[in-house]
PDB file of N, CA and C in Angstrom:
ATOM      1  N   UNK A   1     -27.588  39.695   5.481  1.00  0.00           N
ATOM      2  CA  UNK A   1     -26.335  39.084   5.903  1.00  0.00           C
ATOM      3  C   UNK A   1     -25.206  39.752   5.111  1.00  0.00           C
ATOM      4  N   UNK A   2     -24.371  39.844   5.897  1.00  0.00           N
ATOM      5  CA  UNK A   2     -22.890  40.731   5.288  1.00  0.00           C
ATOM      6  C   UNK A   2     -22.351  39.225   4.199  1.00  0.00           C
ATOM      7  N   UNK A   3     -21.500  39.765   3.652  1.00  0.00           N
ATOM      8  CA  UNK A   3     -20.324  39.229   3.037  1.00  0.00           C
ATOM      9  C   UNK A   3     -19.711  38.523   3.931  1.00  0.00           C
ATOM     10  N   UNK A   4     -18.868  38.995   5.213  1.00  0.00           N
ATOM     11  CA  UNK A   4     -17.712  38.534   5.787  1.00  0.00           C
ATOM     12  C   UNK A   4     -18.845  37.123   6.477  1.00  0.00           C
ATOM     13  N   UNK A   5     -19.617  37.253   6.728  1.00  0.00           N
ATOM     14  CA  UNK A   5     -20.598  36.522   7.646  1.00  0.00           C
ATOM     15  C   UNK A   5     -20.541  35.298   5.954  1.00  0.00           C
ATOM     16  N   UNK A   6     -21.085  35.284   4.751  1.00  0.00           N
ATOM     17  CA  UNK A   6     -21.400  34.538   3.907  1.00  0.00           C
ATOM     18  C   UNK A   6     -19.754  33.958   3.990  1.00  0.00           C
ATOM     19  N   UNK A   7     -18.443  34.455   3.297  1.00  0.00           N
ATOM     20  CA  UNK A   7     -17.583  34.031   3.457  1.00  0.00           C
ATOM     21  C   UNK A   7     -17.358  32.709   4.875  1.00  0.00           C
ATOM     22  N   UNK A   8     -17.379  33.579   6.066  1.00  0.00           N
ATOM     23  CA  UNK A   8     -17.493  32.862   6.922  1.00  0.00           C
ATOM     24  C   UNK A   8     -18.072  31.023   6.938  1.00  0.00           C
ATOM     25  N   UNK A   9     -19.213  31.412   6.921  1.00  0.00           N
ATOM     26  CA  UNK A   9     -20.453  29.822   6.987  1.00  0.00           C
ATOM     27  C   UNK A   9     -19.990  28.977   5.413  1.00  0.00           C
ATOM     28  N   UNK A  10     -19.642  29.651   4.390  1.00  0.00           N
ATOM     29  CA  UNK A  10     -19.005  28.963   3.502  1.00  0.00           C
ATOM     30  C   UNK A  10     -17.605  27.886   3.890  1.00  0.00           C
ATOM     31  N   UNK A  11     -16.834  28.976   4.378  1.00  0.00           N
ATOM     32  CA  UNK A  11     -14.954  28.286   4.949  1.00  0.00           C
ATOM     33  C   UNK A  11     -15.544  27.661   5.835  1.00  0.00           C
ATOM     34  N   UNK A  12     -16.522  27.443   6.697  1.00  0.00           N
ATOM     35  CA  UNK A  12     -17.287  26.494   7.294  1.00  0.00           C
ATOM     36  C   UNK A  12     -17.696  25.164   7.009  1.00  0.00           C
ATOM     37  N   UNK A  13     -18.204  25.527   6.400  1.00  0.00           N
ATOM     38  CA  UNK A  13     -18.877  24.249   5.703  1.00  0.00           C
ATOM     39  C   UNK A  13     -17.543  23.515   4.523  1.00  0.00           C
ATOM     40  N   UNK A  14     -17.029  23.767   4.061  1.00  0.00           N
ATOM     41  CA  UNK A  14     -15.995  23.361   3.413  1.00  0.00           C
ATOM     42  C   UNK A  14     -15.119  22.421   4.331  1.00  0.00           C
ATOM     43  N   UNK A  15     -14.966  23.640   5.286  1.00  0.00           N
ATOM     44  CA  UNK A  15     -13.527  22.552   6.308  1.00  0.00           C
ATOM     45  C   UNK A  15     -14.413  21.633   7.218  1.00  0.00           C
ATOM     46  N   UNK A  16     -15.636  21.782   7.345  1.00  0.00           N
ATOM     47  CA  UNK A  16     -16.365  20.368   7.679  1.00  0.00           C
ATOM     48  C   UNK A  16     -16.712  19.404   6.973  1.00  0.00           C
ATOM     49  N   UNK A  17     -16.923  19.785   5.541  1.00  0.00           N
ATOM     50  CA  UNK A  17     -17.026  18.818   4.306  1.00  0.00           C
ATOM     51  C   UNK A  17     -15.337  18.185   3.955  1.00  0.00           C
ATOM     52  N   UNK A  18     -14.106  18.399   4.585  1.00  0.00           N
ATOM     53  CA  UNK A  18     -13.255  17.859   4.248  1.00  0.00           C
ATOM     54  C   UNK A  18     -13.130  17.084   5.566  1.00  0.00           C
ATOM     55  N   UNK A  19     -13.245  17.749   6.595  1.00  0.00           N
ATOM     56  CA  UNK A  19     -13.114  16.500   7.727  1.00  0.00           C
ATOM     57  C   UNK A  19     -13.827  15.437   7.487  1.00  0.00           C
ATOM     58  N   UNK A  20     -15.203  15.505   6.927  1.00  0.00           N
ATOM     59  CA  UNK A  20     -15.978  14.502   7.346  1.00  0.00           C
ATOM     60  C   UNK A  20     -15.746  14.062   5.995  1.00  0.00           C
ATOM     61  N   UNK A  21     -15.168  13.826   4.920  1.00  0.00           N
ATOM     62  CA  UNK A  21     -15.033  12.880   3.536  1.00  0.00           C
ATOM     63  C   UNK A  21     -13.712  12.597   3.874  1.00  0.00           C
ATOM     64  N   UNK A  22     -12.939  13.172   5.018  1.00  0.00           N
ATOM     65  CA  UNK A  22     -11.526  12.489   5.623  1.00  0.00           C
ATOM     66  C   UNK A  22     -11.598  10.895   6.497  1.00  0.00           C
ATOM     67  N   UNK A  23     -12.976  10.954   7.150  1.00  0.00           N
ATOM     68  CA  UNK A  23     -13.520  10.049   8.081  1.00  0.00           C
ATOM     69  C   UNK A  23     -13.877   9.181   7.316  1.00  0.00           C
ATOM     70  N   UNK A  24     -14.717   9.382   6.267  1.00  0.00           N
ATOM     71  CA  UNK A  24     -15.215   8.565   5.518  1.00  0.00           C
ATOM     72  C   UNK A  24     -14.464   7.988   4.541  1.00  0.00           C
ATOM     73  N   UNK A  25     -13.792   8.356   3.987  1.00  0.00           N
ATOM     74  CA  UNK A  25     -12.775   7.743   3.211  1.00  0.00           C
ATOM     75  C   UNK A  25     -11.537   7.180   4.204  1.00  0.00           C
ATOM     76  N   UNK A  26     -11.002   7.747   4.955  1.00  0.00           N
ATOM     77  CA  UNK A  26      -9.993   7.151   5.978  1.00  0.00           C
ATOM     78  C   UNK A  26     -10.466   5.298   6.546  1.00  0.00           C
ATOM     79  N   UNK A  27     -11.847   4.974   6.250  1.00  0.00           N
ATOM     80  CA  UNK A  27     -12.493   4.039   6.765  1.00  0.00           C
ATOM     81  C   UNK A  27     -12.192   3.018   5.552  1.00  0.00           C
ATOM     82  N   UNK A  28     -12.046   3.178   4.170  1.00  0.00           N
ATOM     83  CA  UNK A  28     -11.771   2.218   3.311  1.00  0.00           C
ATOM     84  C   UNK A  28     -10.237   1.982   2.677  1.00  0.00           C
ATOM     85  N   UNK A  29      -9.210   2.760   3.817  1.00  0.00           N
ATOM     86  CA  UNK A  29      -7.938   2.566   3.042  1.00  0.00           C
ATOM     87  C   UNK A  29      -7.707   1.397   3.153  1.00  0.00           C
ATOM     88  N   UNK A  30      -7.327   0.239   2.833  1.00  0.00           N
ATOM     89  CA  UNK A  30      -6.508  -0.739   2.720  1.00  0.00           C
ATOM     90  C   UNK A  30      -5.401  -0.806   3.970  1.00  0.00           C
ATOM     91  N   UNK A  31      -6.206  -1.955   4.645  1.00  0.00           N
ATOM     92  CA  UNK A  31      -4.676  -2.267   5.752  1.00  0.00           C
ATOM     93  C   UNK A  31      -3.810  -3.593   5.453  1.00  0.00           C
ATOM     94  N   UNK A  32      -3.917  -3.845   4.214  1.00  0.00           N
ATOM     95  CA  UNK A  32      -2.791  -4.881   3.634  1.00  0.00           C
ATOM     96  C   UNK A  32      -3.130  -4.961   2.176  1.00  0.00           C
ATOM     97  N   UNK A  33      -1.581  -5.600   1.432  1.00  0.00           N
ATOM     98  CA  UNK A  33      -1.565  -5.503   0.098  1.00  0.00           C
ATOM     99  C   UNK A  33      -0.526  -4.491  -0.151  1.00  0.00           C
ATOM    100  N   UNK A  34      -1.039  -4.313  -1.372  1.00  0.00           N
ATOM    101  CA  UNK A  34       0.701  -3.283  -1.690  1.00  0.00           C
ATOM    102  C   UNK A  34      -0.040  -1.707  -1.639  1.00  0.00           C
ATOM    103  N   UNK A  35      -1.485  -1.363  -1.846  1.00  0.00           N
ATOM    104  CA  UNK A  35      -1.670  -0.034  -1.725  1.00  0.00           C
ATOM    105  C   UNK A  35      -1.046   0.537  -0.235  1.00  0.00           C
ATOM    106  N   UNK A  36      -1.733  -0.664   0.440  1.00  0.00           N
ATOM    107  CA  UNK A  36      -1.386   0.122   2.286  1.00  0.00           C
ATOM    108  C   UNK A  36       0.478  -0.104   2.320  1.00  0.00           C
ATOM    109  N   UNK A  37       1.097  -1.112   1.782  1.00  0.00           N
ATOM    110  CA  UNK A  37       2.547  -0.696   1.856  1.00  0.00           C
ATOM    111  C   UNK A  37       2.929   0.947   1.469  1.00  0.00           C
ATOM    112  N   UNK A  38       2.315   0.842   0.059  1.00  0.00           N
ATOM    113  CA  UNK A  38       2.521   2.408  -0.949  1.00  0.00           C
ATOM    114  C   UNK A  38       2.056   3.410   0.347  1.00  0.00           C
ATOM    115  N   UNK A  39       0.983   3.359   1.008  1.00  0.00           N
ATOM    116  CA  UNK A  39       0.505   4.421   1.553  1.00  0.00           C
ATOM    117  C   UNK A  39       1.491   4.593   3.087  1.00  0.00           C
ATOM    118  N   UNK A  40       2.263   3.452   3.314  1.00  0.00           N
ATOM    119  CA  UNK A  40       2.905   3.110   4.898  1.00  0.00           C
ATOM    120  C   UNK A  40       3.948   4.118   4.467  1.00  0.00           C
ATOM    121  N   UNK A  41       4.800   3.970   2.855  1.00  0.00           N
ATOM    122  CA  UNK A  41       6.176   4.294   2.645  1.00  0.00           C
ATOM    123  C   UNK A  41       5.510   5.853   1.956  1.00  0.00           C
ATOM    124  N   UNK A  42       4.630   6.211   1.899  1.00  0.00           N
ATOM    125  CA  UNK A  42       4.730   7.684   1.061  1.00  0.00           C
ATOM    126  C   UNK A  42       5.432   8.818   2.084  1.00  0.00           C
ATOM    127  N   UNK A  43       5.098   9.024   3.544  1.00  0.00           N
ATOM    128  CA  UNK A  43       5.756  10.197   4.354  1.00  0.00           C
ATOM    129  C   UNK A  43       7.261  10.071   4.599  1.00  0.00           C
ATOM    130  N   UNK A  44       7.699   8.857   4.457  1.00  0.00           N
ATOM    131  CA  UNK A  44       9.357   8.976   4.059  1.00  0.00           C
ATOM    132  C   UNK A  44       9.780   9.333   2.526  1.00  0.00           C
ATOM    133  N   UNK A  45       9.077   9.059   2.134  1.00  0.00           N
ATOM    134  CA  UNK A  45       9.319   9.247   0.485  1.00  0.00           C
ATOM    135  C   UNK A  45       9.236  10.720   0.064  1.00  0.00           C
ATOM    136  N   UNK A  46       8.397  11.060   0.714  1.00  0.00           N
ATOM    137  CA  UNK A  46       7.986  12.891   0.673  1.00  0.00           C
ATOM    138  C   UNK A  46       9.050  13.873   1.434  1.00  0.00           C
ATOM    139  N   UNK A  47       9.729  13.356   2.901  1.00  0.00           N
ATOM    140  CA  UNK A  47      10.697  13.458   3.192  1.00  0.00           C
ATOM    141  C   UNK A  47      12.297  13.308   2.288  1.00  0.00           C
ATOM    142  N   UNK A  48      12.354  11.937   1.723  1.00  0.00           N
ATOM    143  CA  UNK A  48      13.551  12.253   0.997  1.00  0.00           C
ATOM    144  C   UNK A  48      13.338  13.103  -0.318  1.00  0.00           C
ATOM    145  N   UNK A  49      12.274  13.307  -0.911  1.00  0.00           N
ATOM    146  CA  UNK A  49      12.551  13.908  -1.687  1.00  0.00           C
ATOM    147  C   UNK A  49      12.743  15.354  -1.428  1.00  0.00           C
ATOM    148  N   UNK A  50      11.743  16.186  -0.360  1.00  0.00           N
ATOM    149  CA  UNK A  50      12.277  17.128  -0.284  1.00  0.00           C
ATOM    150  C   UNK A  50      13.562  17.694   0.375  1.00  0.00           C
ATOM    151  N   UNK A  51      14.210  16.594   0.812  1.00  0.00           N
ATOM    152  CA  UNK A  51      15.705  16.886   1.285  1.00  0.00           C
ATOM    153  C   UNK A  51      16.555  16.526   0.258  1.00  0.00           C
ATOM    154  N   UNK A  52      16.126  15.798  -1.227  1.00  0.00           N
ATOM    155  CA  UNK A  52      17.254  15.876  -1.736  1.00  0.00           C
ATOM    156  C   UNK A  52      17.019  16.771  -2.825  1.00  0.00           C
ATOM    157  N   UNK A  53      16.344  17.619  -2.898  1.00  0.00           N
ATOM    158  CA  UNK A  53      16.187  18.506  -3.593  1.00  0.00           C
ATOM    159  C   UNK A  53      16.498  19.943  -2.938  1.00  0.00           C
ATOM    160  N   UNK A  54      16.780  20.124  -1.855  1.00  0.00           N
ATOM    161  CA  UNK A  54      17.880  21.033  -0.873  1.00  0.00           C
ATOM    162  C   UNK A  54      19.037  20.765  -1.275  1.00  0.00           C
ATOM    163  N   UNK A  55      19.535  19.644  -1.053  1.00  0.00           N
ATOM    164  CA  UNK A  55      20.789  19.517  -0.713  1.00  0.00           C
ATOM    165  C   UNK A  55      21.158  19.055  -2.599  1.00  0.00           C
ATOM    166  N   UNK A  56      21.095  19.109  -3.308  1.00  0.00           N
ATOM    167  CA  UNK A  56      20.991  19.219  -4.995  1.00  0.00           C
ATOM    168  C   UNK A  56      21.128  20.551  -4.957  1.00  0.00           C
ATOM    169  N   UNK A  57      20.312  21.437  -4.947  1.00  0.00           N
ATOM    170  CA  UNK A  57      20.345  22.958  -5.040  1.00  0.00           C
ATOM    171  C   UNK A  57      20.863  23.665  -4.246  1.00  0.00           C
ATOM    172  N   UNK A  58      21.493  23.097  -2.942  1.00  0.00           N
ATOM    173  CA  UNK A  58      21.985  23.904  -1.976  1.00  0.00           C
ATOM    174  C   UNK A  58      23.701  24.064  -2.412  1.00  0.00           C
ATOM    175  N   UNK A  59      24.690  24.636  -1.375  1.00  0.00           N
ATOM    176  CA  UNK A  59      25.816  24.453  -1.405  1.00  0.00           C
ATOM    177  C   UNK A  59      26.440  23.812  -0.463  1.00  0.00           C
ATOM    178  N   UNK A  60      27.389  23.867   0.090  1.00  0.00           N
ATOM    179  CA  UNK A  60      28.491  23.602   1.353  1.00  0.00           C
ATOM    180  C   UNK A  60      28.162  23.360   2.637  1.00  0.00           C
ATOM    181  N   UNK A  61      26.873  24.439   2.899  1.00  0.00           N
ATOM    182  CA  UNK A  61      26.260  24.564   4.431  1.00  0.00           C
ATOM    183  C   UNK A  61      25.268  23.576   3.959  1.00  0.00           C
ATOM    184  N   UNK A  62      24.946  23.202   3.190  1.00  0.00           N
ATOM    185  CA  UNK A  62      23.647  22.585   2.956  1.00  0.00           C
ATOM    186  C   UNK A  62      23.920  20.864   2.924  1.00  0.00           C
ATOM    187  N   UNK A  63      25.020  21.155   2.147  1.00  0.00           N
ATOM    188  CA  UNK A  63      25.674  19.163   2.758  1.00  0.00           C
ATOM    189  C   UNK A  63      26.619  18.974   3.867  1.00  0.00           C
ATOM    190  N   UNK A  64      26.797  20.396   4.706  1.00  0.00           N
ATOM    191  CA  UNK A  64      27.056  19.908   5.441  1.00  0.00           C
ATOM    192  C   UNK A  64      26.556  19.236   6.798  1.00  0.00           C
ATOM    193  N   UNK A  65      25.212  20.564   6.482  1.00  0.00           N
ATOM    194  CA  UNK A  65      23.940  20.042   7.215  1.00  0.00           C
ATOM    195  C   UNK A  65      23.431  18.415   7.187  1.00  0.00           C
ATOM    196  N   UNK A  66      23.420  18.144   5.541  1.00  0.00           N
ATOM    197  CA  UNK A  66      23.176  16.860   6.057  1.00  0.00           C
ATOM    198  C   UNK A  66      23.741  15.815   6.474  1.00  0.00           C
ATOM    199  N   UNK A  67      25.305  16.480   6.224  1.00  0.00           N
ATOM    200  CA  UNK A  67      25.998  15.177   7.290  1.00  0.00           C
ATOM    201  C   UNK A  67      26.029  15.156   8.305  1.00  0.00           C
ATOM    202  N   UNK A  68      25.491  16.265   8.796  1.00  0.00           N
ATOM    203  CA  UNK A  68      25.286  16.148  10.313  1.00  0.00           C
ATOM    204  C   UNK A  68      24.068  15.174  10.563  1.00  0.00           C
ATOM    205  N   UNK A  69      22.927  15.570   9.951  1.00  0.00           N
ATOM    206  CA  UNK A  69      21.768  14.886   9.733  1.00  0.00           C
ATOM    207  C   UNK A  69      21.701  13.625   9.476  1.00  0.00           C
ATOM    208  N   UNK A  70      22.553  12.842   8.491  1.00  0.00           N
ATOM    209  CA  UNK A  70      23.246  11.893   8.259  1.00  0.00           C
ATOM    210  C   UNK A  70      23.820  11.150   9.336  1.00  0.00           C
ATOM    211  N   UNK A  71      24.308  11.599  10.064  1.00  0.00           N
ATOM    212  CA  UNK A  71      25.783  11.315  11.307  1.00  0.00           C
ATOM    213  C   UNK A  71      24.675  10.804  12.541  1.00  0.00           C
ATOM    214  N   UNK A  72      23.763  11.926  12.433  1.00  0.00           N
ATOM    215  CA  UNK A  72      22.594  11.890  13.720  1.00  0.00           C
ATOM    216  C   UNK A  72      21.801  10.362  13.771  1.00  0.00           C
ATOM    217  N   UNK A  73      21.646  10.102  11.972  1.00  0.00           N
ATOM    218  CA  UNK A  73      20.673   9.226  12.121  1.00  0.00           C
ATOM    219  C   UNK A  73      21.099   8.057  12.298  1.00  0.00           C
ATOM    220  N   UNK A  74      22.440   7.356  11.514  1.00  0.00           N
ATOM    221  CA  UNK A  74      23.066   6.782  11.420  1.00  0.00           C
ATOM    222  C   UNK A  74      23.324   5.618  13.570  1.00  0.00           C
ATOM    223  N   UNK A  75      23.665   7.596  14.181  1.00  0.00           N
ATOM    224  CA  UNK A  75      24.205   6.962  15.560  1.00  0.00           C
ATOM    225  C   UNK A  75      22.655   6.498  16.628  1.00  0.00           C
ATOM    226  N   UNK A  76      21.716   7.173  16.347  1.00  0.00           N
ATOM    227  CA  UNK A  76      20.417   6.721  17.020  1.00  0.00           C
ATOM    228  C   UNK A  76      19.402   6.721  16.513  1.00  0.00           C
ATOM    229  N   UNK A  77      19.608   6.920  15.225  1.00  0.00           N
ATOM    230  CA  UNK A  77      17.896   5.881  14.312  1.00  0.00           C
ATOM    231  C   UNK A  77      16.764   6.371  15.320  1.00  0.00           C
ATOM    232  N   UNK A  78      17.169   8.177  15.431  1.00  0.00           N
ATOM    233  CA  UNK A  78      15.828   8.765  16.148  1.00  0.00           C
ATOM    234  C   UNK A  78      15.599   9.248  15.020  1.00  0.00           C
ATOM    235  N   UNK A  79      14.243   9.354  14.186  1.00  0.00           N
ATOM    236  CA  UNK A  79      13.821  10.362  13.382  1.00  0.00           C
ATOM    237  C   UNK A  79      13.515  11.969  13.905  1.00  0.00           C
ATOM    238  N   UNK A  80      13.179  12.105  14.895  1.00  0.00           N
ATOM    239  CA  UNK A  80      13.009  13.614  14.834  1.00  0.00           C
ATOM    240  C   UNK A  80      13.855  14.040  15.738  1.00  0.00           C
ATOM    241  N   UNK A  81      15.122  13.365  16.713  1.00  0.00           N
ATOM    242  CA  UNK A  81      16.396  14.110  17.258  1.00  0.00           C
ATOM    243  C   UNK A  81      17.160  14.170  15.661  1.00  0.00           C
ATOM    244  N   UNK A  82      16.583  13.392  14.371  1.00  0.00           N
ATOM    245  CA  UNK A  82      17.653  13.789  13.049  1.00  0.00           C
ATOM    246  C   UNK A  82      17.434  15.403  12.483  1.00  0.00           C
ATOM    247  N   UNK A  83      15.909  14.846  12.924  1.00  0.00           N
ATOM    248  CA  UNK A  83      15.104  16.208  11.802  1.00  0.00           C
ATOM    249  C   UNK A  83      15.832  17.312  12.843  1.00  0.00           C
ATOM    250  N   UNK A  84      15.369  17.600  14.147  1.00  0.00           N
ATOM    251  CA  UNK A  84      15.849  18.226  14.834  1.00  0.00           C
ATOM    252  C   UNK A  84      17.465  19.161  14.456  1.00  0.00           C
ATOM    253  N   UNK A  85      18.012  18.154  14.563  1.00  0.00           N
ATOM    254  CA  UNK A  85      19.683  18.207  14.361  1.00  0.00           C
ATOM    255  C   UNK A  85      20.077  18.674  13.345  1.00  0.00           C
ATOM    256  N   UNK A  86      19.691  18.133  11.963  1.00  0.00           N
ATOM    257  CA  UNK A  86      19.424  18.827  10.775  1.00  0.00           C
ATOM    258  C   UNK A  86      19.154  20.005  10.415  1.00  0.00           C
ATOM    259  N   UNK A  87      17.899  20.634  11.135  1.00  0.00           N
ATOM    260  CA  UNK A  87      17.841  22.270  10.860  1.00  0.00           C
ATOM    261  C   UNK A  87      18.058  22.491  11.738  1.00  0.00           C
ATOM    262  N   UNK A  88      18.873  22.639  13.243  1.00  0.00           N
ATOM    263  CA  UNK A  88      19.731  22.979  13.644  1.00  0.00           C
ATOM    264  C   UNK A  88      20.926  23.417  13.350  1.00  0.00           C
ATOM    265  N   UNK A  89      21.530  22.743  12.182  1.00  0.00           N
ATOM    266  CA  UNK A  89      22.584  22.753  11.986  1.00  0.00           C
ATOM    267  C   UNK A  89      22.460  23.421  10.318  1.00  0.00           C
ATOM    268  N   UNK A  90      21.438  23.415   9.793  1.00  0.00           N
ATOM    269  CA  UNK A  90      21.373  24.269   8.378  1.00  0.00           C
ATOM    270  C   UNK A  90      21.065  25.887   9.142  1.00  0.00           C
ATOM    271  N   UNK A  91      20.031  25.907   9.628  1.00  0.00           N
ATOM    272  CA  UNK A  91      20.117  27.738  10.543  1.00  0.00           C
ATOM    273  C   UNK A  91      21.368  28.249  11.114  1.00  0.00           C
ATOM    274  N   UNK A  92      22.015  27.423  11.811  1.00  0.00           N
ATOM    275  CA  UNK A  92      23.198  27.841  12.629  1.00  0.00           C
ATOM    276  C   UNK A  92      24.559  27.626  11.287  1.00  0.00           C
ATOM    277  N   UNK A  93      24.423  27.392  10.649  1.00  0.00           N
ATOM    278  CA  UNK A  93      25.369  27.250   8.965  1.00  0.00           C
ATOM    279  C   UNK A  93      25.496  28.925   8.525  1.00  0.00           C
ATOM    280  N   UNK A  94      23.623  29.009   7.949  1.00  0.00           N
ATOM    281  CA  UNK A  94      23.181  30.312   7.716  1.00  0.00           C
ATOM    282  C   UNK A  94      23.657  31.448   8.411  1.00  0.00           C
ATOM    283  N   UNK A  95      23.425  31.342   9.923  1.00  0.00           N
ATOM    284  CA  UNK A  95      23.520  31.997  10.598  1.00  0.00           C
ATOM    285  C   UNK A  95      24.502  32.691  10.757  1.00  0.00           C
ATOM    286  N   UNK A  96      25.559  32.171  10.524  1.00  0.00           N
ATOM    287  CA  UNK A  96      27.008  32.150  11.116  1.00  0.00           C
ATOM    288  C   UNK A  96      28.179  32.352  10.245  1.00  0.00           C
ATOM    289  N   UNK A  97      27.829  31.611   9.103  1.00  0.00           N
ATOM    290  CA  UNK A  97      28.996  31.887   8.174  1.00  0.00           C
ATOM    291  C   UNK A  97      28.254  31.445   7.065  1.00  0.00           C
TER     292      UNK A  97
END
């Protein structure tokens, strides 16, 4: 057996050993109490932080982006016409001036 073939059946077995300890563990999270709150609020939490750590390090185009982003969410409390709108409007910032 080659290498690329051992590599292979290895990255195999790995990304089936993570699906299936995903299944299995996915089966004992907590659907009440404060872990499953913690676990409800972590993908917004991961979200603001990495937007405010852009817009901290960014400049001008970068808050202005998020007031657009800001403006978006504010008028229809869509999350992904915000996200949308948001790097829309940070690329076309870049882009342009």
């Amino acid at each position: 057996m080659t290498d690329v073939w051992i590599v292979i059946l290895g990255l195999a077995a790995v990304t089936f050993a993570i699906r299936l300890s995903g299944a299995l563990i996915g089966q004992r999270i907590p659907q009440h109490g404060a872990w499953a709150r913690a676990l409800n609020a972590l993908p917004g939490s991961l979200i603001v932080a990495l937007v405010s750590v852009s817009l901290l390090s960014g400049g001008p185009r970068e808050w202005l982006a998020g007031a657009v982003a800001l403006t978006v969410a504010i008028l229809t409390s869509n999350l992904p016409l915000t996200m949308v709108c948001g790097i829309a409007a940070i690329w076309g910032l870049r882009q342009f001036f």
